[in-house]
N, C-alpha and C. Protein backbone atom coordinates (compact mmCIF):
# COMPACT_ATOMS: atom_id res chain seq x y z
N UNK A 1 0.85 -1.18 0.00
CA UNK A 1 0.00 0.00 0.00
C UNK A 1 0.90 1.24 0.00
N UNK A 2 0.59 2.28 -1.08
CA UNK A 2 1.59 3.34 -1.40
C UNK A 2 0.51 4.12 -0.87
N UNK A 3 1.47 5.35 -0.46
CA UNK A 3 0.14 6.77 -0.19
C UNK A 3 0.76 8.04 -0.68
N UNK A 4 0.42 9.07 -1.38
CA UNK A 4 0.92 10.50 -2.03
C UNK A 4 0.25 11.53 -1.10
N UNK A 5 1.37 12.33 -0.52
CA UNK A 5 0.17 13.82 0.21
C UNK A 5 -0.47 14.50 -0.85
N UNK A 6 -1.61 14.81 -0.46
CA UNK A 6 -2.52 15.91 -1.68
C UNK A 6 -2.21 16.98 -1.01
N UNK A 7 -2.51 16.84 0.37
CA UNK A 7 -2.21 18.31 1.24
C UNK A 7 -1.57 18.49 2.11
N UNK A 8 -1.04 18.88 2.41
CA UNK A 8 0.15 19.34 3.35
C UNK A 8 -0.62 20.30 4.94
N UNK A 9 -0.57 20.15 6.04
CA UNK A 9 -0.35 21.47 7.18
C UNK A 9 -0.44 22.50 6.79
N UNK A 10 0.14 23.02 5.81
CA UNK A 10 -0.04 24.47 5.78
C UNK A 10 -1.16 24.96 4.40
N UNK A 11 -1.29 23.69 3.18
CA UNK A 11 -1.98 24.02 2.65
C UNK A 11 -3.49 23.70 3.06
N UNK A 12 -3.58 23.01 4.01
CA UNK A 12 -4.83 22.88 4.53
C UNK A 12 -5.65 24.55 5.46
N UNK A 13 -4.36 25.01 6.21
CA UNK A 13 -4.61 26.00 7.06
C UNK A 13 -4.97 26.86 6.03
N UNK A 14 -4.39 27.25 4.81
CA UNK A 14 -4.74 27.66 3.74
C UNK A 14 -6.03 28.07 3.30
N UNK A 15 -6.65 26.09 3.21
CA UNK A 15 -7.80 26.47 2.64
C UNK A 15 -9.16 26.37 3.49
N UNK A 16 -9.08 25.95 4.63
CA UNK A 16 -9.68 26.19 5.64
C UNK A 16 -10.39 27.51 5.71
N UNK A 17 -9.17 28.61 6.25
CA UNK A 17 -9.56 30.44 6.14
C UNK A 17 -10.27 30.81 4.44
N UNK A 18 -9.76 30.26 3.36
CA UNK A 18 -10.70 30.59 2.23
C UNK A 18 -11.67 30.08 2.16
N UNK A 19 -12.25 28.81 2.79
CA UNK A 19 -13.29 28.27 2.79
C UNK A 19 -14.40 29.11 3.84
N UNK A 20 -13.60 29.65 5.48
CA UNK A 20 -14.50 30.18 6.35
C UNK A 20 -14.71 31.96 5.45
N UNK A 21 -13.78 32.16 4.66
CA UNK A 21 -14.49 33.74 3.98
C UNK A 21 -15.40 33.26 3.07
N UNK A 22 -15.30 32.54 1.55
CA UNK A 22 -16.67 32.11 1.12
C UNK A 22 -17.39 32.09 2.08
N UNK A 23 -17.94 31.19 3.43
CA UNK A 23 -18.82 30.94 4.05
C UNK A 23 -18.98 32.51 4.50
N UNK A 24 -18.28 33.38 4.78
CA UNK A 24 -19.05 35.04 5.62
C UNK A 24 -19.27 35.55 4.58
N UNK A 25 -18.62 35.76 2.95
CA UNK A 25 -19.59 36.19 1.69
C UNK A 25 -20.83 35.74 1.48
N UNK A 26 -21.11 34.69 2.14
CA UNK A 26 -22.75 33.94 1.66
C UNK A 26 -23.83 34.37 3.10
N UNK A 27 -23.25 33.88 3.92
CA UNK A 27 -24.14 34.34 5.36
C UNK A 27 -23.54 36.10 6.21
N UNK A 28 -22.67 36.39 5.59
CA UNK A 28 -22.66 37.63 6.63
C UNK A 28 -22.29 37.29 8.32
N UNK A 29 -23.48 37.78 9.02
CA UNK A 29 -23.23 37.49 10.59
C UNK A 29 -23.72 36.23 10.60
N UNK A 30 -24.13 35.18 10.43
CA UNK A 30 -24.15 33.87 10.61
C UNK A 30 -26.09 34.14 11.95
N UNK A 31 -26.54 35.07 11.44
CA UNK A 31 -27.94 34.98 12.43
C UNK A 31 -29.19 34.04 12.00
N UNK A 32 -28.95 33.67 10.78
CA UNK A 32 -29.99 32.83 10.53
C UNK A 32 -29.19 31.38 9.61
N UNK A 33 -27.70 30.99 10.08
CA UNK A 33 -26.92 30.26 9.23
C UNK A 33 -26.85 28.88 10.62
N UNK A 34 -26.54 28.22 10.55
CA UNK A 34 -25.99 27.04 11.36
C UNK A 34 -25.50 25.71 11.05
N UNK A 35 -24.00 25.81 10.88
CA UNK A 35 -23.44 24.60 11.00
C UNK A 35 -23.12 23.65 11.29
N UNK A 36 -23.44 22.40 11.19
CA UNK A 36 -23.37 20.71 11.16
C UNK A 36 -22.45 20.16 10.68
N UNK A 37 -21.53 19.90 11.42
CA UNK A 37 -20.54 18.94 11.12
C UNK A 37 -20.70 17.13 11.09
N UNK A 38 -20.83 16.35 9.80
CA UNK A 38 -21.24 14.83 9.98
C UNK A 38 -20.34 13.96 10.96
N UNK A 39 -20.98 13.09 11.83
CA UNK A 39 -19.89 12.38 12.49
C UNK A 39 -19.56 11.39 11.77
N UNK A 40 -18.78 10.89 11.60
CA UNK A 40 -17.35 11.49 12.76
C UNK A 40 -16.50 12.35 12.40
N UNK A 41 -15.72 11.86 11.10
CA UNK A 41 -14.79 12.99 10.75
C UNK A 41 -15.10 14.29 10.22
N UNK A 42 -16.56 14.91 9.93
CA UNK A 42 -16.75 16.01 9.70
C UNK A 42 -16.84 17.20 10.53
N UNK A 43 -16.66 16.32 12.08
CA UNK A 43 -16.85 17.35 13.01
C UNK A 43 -15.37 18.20 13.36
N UNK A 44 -14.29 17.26 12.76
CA UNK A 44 -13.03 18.16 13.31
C UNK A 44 -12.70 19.43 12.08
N UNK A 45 -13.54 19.06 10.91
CA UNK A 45 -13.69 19.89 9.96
C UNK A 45 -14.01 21.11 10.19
N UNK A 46 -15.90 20.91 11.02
CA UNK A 46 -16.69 21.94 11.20
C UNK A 46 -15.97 22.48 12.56
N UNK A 47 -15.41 22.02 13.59
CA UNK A 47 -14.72 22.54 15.12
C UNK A 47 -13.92 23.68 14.08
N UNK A 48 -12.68 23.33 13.37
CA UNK A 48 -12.23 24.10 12.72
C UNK A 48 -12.20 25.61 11.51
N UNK A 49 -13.39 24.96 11.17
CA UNK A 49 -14.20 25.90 10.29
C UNK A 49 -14.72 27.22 11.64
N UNK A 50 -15.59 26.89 12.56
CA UNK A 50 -15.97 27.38 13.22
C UNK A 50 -14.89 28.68 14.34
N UNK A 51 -14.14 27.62 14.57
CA UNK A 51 -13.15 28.19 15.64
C UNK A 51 -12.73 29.46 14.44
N UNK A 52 -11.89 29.57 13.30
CA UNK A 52 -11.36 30.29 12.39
C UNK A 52 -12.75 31.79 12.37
N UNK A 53 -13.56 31.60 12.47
CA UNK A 53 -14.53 32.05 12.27
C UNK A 53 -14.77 33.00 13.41
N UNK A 54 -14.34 32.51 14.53
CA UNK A 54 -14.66 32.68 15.73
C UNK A 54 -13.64 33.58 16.26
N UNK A 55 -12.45 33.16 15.81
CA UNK A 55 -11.39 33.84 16.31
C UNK A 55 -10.94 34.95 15.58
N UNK A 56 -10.51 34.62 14.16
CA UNK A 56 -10.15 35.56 12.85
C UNK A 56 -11.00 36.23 12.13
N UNK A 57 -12.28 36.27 12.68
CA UNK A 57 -13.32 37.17 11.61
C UNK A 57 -14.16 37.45 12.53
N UNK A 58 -14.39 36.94 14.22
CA UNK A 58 -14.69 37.93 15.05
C UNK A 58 -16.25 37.10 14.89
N UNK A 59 -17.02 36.22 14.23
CA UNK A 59 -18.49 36.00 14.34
C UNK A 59 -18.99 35.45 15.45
N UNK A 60 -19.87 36.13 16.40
CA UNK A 60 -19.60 36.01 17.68
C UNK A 60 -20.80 35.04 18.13
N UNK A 61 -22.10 35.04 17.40
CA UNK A 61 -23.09 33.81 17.46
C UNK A 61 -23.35 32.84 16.74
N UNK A 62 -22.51 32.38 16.80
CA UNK A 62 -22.22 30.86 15.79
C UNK A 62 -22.90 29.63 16.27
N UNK A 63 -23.65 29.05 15.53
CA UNK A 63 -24.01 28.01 15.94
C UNK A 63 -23.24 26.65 15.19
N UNK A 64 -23.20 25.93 16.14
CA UNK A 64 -22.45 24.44 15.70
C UNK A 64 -22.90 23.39 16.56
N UNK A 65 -23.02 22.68 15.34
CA UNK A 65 -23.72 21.10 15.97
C UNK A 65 -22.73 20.08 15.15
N UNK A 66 -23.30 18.93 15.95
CA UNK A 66 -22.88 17.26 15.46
C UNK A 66 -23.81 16.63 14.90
N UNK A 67 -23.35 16.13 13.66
CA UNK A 67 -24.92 14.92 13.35
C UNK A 67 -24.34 13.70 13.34
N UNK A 68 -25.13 12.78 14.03
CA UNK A 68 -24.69 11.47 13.68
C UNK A 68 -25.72 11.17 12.69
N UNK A 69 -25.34 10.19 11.45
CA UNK A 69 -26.16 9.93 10.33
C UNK A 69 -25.78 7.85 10.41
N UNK A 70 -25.61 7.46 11.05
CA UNK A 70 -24.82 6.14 11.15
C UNK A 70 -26.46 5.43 10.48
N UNK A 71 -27.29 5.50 11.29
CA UNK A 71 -28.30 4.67 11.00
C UNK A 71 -29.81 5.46 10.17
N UNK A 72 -29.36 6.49 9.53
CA UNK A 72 -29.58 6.90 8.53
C UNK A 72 -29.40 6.70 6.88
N UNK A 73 -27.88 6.04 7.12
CA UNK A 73 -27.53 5.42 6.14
C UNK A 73 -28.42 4.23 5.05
N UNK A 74 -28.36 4.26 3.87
CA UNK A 74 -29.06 2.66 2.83
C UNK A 74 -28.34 2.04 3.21
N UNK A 75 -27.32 2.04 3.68
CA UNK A 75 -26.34 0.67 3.59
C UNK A 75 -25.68 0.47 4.97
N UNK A 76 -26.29 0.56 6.08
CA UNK A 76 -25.76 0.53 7.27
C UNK A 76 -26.00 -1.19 7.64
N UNK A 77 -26.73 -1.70 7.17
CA UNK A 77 -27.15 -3.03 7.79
C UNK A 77 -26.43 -4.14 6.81
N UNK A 78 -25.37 -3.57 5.67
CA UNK A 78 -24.55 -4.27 4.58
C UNK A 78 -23.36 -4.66 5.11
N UNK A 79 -22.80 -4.81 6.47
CA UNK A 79 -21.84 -4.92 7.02
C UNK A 79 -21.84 -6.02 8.49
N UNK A 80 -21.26 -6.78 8.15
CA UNK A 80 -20.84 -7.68 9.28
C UNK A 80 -20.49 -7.31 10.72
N UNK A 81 -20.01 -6.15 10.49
CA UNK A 81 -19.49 -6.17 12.02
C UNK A 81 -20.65 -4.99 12.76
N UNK A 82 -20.68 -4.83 14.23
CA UNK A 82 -21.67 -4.27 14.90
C UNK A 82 -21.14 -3.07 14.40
N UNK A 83 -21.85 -1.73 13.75
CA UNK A 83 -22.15 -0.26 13.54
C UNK A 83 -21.68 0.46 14.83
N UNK A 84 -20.74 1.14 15.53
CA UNK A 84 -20.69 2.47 16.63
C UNK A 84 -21.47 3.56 16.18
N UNK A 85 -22.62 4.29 16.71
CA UNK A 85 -22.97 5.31 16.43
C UNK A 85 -22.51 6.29 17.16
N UNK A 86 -22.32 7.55 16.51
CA UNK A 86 -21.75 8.49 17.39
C UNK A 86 -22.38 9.88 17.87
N UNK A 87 -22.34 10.81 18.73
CA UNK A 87 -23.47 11.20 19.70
C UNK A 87 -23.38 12.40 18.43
N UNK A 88 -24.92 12.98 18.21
CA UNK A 88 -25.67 14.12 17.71
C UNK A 88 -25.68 15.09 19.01
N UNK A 89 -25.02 16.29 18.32
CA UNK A 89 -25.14 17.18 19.50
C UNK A 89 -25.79 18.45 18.83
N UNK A 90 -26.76 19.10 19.02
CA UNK A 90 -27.14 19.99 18.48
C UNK A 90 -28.51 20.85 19.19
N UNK A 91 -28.04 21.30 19.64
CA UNK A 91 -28.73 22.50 20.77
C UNK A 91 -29.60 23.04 20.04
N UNK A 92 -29.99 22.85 19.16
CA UNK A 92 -30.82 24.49 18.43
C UNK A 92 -31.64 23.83 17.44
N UNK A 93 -32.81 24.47 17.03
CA UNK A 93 -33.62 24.00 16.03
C UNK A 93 -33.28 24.56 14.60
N UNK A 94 -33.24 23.41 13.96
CA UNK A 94 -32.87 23.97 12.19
C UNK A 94 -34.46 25.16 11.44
N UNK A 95 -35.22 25.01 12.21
CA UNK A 95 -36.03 25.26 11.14
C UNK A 95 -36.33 26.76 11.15
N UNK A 96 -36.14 26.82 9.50
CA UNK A 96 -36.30 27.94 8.70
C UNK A 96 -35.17 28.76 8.86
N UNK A 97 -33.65 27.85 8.37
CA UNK A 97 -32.37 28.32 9.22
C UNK A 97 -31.69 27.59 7.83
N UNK A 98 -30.80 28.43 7.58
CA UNK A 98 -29.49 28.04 6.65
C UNK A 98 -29.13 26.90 7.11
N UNK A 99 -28.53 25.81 6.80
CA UNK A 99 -27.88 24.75 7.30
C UNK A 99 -26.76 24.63 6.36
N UNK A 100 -25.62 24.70 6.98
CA UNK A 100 -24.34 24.21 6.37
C UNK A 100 -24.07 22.85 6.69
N UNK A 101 -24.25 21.78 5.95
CA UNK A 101 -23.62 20.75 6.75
C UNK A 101 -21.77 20.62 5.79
N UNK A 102 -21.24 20.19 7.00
CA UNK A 102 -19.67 20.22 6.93
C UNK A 102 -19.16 18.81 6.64
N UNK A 103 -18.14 18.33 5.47
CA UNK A 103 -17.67 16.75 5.74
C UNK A 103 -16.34 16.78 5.19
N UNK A 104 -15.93 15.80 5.65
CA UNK A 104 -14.31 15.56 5.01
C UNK A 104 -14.19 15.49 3.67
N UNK A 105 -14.67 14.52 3.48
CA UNK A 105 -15.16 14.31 2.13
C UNK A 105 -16.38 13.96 1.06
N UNK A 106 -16.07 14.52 0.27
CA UNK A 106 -17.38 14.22 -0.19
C UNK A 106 -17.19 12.56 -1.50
N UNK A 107 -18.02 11.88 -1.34
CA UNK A 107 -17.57 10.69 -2.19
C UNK A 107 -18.68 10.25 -3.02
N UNK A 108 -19.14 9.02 -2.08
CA UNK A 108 -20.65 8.97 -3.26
C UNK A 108 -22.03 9.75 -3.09
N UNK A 109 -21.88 10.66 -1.88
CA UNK A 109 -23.21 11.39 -1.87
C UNK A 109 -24.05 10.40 -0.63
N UNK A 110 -23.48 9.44 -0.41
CA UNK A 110 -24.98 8.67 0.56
C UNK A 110 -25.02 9.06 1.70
N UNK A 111 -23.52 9.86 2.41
CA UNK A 111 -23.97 10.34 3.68
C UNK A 111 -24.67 11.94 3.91
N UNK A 112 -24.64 12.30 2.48
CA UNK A 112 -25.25 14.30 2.75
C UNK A 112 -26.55 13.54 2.62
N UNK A 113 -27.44 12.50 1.41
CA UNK A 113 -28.32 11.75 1.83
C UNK A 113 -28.85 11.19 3.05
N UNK A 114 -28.05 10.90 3.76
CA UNK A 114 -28.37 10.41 5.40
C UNK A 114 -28.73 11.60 5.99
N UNK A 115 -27.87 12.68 5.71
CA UNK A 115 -28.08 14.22 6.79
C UNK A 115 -29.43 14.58 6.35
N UNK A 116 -29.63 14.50 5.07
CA UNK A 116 -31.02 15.37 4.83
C UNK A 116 -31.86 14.95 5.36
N UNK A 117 -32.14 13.47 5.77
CA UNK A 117 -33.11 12.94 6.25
C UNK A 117 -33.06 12.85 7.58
N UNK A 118 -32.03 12.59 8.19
CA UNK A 118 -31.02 13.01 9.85
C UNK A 118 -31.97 13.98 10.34
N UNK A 119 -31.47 15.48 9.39
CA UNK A 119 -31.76 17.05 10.10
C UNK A 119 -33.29 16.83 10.39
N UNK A 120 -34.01 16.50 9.42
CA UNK A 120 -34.83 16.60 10.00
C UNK A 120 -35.40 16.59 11.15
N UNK A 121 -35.03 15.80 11.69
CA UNK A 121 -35.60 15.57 12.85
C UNK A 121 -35.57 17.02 14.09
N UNK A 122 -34.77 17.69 13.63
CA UNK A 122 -34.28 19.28 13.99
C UNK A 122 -35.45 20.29 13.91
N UNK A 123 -36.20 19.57 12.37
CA UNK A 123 -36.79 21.28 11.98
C UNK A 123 -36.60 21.49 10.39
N UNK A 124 -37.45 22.08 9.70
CA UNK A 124 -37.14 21.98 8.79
C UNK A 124 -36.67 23.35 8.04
N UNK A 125 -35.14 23.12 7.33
CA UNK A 125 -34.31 23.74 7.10
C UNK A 125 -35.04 24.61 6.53
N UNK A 126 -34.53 26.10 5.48
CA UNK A 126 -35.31 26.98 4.86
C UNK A 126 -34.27 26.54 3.43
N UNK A 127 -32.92 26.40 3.45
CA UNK A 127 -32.34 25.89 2.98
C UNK A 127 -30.81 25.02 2.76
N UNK A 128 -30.16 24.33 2.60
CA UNK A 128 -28.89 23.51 3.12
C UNK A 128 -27.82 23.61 1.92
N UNK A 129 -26.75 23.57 2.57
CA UNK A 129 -25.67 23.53 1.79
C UNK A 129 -24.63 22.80 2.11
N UNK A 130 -23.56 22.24 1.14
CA UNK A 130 -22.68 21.60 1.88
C UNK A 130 -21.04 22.10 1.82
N UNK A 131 -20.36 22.26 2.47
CA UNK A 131 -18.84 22.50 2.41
C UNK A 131 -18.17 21.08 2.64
N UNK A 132 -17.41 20.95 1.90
CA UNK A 132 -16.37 19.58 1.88
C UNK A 132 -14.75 20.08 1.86
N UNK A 133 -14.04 19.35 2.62
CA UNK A 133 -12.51 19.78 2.19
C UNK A 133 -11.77 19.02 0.62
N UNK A 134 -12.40 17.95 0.98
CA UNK A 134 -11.67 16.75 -0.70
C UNK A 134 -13.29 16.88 -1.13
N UNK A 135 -13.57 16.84 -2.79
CA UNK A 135 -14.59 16.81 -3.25
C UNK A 135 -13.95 15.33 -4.67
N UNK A 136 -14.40 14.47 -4.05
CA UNK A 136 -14.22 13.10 -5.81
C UNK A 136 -15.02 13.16 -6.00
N UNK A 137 -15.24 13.93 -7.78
CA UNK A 137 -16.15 14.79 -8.21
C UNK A 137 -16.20 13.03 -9.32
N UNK A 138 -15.69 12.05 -9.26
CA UNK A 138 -16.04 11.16 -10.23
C UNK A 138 -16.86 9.68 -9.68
N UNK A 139 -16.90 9.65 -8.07
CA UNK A 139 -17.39 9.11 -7.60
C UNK A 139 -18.52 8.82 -7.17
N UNK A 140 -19.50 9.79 -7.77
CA UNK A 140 -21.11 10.38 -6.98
C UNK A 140 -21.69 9.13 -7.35
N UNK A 141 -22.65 8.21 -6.40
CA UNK A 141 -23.80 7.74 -6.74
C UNK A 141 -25.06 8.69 -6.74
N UNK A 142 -25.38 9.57 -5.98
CA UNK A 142 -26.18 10.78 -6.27
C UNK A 142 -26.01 12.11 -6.63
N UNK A 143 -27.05 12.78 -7.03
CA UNK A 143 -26.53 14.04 -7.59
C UNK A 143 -26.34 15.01 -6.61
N UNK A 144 -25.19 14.91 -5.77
CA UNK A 144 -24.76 15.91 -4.93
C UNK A 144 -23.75 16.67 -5.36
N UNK A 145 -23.77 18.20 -5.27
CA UNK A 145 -22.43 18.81 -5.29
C UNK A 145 -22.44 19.83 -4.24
N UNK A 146 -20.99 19.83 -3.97
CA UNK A 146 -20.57 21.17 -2.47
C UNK A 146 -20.89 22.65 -3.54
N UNK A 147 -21.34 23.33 -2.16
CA UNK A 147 -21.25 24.51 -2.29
C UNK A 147 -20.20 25.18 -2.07
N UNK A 148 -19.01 24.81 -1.29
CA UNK A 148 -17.92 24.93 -0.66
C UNK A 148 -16.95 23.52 -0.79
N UNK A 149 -15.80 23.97 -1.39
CA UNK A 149 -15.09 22.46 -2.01
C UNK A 149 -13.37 23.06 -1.43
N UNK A 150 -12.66 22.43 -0.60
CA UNK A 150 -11.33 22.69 -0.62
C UNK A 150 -10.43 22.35 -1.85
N UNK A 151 -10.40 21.30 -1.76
CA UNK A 151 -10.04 20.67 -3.09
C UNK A 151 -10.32 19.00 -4.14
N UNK A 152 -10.98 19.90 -5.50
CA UNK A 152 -11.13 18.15 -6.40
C UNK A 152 -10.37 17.47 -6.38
N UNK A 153 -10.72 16.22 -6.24
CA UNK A 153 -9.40 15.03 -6.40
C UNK A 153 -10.15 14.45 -7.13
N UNK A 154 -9.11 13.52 -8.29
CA UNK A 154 -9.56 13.10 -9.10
C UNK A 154 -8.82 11.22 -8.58
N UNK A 155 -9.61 10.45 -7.93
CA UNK A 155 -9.43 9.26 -7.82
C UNK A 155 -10.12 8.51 -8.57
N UNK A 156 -9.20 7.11 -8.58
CA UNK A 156 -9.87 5.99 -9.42
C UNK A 156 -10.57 5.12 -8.30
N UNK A 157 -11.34 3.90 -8.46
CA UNK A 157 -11.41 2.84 -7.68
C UNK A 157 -10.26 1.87 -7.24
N UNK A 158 -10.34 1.73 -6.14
CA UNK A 158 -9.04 1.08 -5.37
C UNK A 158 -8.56 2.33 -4.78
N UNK A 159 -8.77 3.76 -4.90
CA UNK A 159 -8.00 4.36 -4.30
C UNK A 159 -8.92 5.15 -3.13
N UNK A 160 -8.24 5.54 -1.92
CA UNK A 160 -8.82 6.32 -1.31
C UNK A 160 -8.57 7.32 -0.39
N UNK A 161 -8.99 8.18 -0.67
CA UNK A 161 -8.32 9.97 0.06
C UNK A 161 -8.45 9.56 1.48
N UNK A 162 -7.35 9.78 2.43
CA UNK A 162 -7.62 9.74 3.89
C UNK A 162 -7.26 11.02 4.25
N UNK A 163 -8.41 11.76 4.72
CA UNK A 163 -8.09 12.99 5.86
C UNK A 163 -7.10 12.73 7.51
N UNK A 164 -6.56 12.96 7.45
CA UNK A 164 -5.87 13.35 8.83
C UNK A 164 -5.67 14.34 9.69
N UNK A 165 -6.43 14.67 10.71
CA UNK A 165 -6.64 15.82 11.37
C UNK A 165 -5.68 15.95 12.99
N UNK A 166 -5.13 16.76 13.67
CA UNK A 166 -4.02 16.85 14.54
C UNK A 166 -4.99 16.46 15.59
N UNK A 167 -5.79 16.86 15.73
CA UNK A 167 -6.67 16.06 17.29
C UNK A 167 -7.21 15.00 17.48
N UNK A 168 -6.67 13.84 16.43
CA UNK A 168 -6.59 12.12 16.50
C UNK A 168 -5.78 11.50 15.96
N UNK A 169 -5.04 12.33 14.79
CA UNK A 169 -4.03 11.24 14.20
C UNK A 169 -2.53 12.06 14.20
N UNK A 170 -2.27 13.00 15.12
CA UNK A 170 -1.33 14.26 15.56
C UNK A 170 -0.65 14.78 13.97
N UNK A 171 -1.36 15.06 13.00
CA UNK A 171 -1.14 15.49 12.08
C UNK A 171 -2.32 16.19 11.25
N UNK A 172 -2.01 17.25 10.37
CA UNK A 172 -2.69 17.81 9.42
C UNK A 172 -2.44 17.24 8.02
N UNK A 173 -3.43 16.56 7.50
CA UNK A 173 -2.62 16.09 5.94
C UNK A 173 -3.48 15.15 4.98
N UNK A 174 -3.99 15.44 4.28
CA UNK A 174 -4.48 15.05 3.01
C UNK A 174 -3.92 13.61 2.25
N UNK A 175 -3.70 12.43 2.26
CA UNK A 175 -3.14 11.40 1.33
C UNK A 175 -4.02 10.70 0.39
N UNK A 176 -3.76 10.52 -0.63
CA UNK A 176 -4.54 9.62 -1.76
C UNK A 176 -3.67 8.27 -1.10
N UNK A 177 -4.29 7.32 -1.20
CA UNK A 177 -3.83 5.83 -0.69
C UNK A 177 -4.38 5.07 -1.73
N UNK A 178 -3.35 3.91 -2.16
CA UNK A 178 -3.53 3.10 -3.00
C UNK A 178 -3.22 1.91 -2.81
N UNK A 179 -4.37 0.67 -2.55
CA UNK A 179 -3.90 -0.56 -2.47
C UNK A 179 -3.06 -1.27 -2.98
């Protein structure tokens, strides 16, 4: 198994801050916006997105939540081993509220599928969008696209982008991995 960095530490910090200014060109003060990060790995996305936001552009009522979508999923019961679900945290009602939902990556579309049907249970949005850091724009089983994309990767089958984030795997870094 070979692996290539796509992104590096610093080009991530990079695109992180261009990703949180798109996001204040579209919402402004964030008063009727609220962000969802998917569990699991979309939440160190959205912590990040948020914090940048929080700290470097000063937006002082931010809302941020967790979704777990585990058993939301078509294909959660296609797997042998027992499913971990992981905790939904989300204080606030979606409805009639921007929804950003946040993910590592975006691949075949079945988990922003899981969220749409997830949020609900919140409230119902006025309208949703998604920000992704890797977008495999050749992989979609549905017709999903980000509104917010760090960067396209163009993978084949057999291959697969692993995010690595410093508050579980003590690194920042992007790899295409190849069996």
């Amino acid at each position: 198994m070979s692996q290539k960095v796509l992104l590096n530490a610093s080009e991530i910090t990079i695109i992180l801050h261009r990703l949180a200014c798109q996001l204040i060109e579209n919402h402004n003060d964030f008063s009727n916006t609220v962000l969802i990060g998917l569990q699991p790995r979309g939440k160190f996305l959205a912590n990040r997105i948020a914090s940048i936001l929080k700290e470097d552009y000063q937006i002082s009522d931010l809302k941020l939540g967790h979704l777990d979508i585990t058993f939301f999923r078509d294909d959660f019961r296609r797997t042998s081993k027992p499913l971990e679900a992981n905790k939904t945290q989300i204080d606030f009602l979606v409805e009639d509220k921007k929804v950003v939902f946040i993910d590592d990556v975006l691949y075949t579309g079945r988990s922003i599928n899981a969220a749409l049907t997830a949020i609900q249970s919140f409230g119902r949005p006025k309208e949703v969008e998604l920000l992704t850091l890797i977008d495999r724009r050749f992989s979609r089983h549905l017709p999903i696209q980000p509104n917010y994309r760090g960067r396209q990767v163009d993978a084949i089958t057999g291959e697969k982008v692993k995010v690595n984030w410093i508050e579980n795997e003590n690194e920042d870094a992007v790899y295409l991995v190849k069996n």
